[in-house]
Protein backbone atom coordinates (compact mmCIF):
# COMPACT_ATOMS: atom_id res chain seq x y z
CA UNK A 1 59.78 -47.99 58.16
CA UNK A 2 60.52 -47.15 54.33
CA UNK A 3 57.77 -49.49 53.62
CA UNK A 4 55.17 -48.17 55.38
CA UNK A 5 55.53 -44.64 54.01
CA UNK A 6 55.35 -45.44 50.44
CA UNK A 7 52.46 -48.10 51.01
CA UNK A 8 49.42 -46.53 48.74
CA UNK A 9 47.16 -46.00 51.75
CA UNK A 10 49.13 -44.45 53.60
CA UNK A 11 50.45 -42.02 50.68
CA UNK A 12 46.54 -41.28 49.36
CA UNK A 13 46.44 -40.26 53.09
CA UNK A 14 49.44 -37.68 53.21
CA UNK A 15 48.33 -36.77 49.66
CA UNK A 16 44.49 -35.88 50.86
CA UNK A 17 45.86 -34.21 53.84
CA UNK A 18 48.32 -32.13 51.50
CA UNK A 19 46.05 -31.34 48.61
CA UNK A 20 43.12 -30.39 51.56
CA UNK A 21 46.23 -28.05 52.95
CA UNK A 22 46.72 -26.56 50.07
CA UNK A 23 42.64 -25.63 49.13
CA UNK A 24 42.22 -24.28 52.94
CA UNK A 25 45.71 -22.15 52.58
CA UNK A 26 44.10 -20.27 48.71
CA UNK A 27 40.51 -20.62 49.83
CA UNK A 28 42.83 -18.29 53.10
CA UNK A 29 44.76 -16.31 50.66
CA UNK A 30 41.78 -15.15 48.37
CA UNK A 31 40.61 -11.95 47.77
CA UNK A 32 36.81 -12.24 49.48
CA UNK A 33 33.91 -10.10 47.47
CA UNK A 34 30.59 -9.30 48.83
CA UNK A 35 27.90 -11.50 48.11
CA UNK A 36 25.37 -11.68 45.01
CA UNK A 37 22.81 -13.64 43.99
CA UNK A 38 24.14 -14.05 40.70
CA UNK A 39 27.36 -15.54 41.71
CA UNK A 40 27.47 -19.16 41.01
CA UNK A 41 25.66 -18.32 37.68
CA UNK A 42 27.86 -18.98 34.71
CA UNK A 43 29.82 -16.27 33.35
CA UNK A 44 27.80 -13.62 31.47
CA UNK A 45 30.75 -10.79 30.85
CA UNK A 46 28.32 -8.74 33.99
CA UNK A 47 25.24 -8.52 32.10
CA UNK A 48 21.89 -9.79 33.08
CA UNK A 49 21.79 -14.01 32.92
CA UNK A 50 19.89 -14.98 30.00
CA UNK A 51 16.03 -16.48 30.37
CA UNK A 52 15.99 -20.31 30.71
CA UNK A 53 15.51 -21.68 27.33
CA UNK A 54 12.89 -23.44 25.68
CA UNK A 55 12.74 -27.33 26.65
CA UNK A 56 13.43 -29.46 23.31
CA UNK A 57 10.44 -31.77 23.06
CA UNK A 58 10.23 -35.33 22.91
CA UNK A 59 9.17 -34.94 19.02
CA UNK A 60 11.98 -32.97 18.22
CA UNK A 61 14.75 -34.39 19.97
CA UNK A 62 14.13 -37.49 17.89
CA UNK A 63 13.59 -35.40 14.73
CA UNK A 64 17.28 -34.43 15.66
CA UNK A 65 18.68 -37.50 16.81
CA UNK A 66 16.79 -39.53 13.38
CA UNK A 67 19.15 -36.52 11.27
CA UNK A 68 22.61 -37.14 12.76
CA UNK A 69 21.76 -41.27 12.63
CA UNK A 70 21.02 -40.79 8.77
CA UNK A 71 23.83 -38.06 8.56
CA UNK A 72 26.65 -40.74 10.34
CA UNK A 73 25.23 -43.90 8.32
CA UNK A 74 25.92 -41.57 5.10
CA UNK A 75 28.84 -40.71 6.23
CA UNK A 76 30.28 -44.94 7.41
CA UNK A 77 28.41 -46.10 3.25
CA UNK A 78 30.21 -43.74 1.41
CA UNK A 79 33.51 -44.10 3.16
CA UNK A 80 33.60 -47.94 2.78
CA UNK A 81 32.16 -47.59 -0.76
CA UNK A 82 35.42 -49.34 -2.42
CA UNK A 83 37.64 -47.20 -5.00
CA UNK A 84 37.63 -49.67 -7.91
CA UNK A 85 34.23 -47.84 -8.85
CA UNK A 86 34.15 -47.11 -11.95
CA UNK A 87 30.71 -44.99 -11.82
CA UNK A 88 29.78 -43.17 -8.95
CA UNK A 89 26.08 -43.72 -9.62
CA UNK A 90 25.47 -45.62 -6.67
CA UNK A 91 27.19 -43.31 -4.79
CA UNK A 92 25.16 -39.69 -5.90
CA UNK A 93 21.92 -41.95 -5.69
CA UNK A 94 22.55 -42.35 -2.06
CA UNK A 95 23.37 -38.38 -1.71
CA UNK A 96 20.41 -37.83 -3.23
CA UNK A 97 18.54 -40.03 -0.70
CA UNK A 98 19.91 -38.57 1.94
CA UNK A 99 19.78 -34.76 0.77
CA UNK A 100 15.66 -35.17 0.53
CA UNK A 101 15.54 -37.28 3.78
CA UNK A 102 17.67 -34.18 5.50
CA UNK A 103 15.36 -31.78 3.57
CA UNK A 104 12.12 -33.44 5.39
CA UNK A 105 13.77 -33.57 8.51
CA UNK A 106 14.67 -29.83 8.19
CA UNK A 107 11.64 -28.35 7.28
CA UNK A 108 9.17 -26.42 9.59
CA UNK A 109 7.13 -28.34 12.10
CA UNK A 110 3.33 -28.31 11.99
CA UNK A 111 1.72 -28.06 14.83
């Protein structure tokens, strides 16, 4: 009989039932308020929920996603750039690069 008590199905079972006891008993014991439209909205402090905001485009989500791909690939060459170095040319030529390819990126949209 010890065995069949601490067999996992049988625990997840007495577990469920528990845990399910235990959301009907506080779901029992909670304070009920009256009902509003606005209450599965996220938390605004009791002001007004913000207007939906603007859908990102296709043209700009890559514009964004292109930024962070040249900001991490920065990021990985100049960490792996070995110490022994002796001028850090190669290094600010790169920063350079990617300070006017971050610039473009950056820079007002035409229409």
């Amino acid at each position: 009989m010890d065995n069949f008590w601490s067999s996992p199905p049988v625990a997840l079972l007495v577990f469920l039932a528990l845990a399910y006891g235990l959301y009907r008993l506080g779901g029992a014991l909670a304070a009920q308020g009256e009902h509003s439209n606005n209450k599965h909205l996220p938390y605004t402090g009791g002001e007004d929920p913000l207007p939906v905001p603007s859908v990102l485009t296709y043209h700009a989500f890559f514009r964004l996603a292109l930024l962070f791909g040249i900001l991490h690939v920065a990021a990985l060459v100049l960490s792996t750039l070995p110490r022994y170095i002796t001028s850090h040319r190669l290094a600010l030529v790169y920063l350079v690069g990617v300070g006017i390819s971050v610039f473009v990126l950056t820079g007002e949209e035409e229409e």
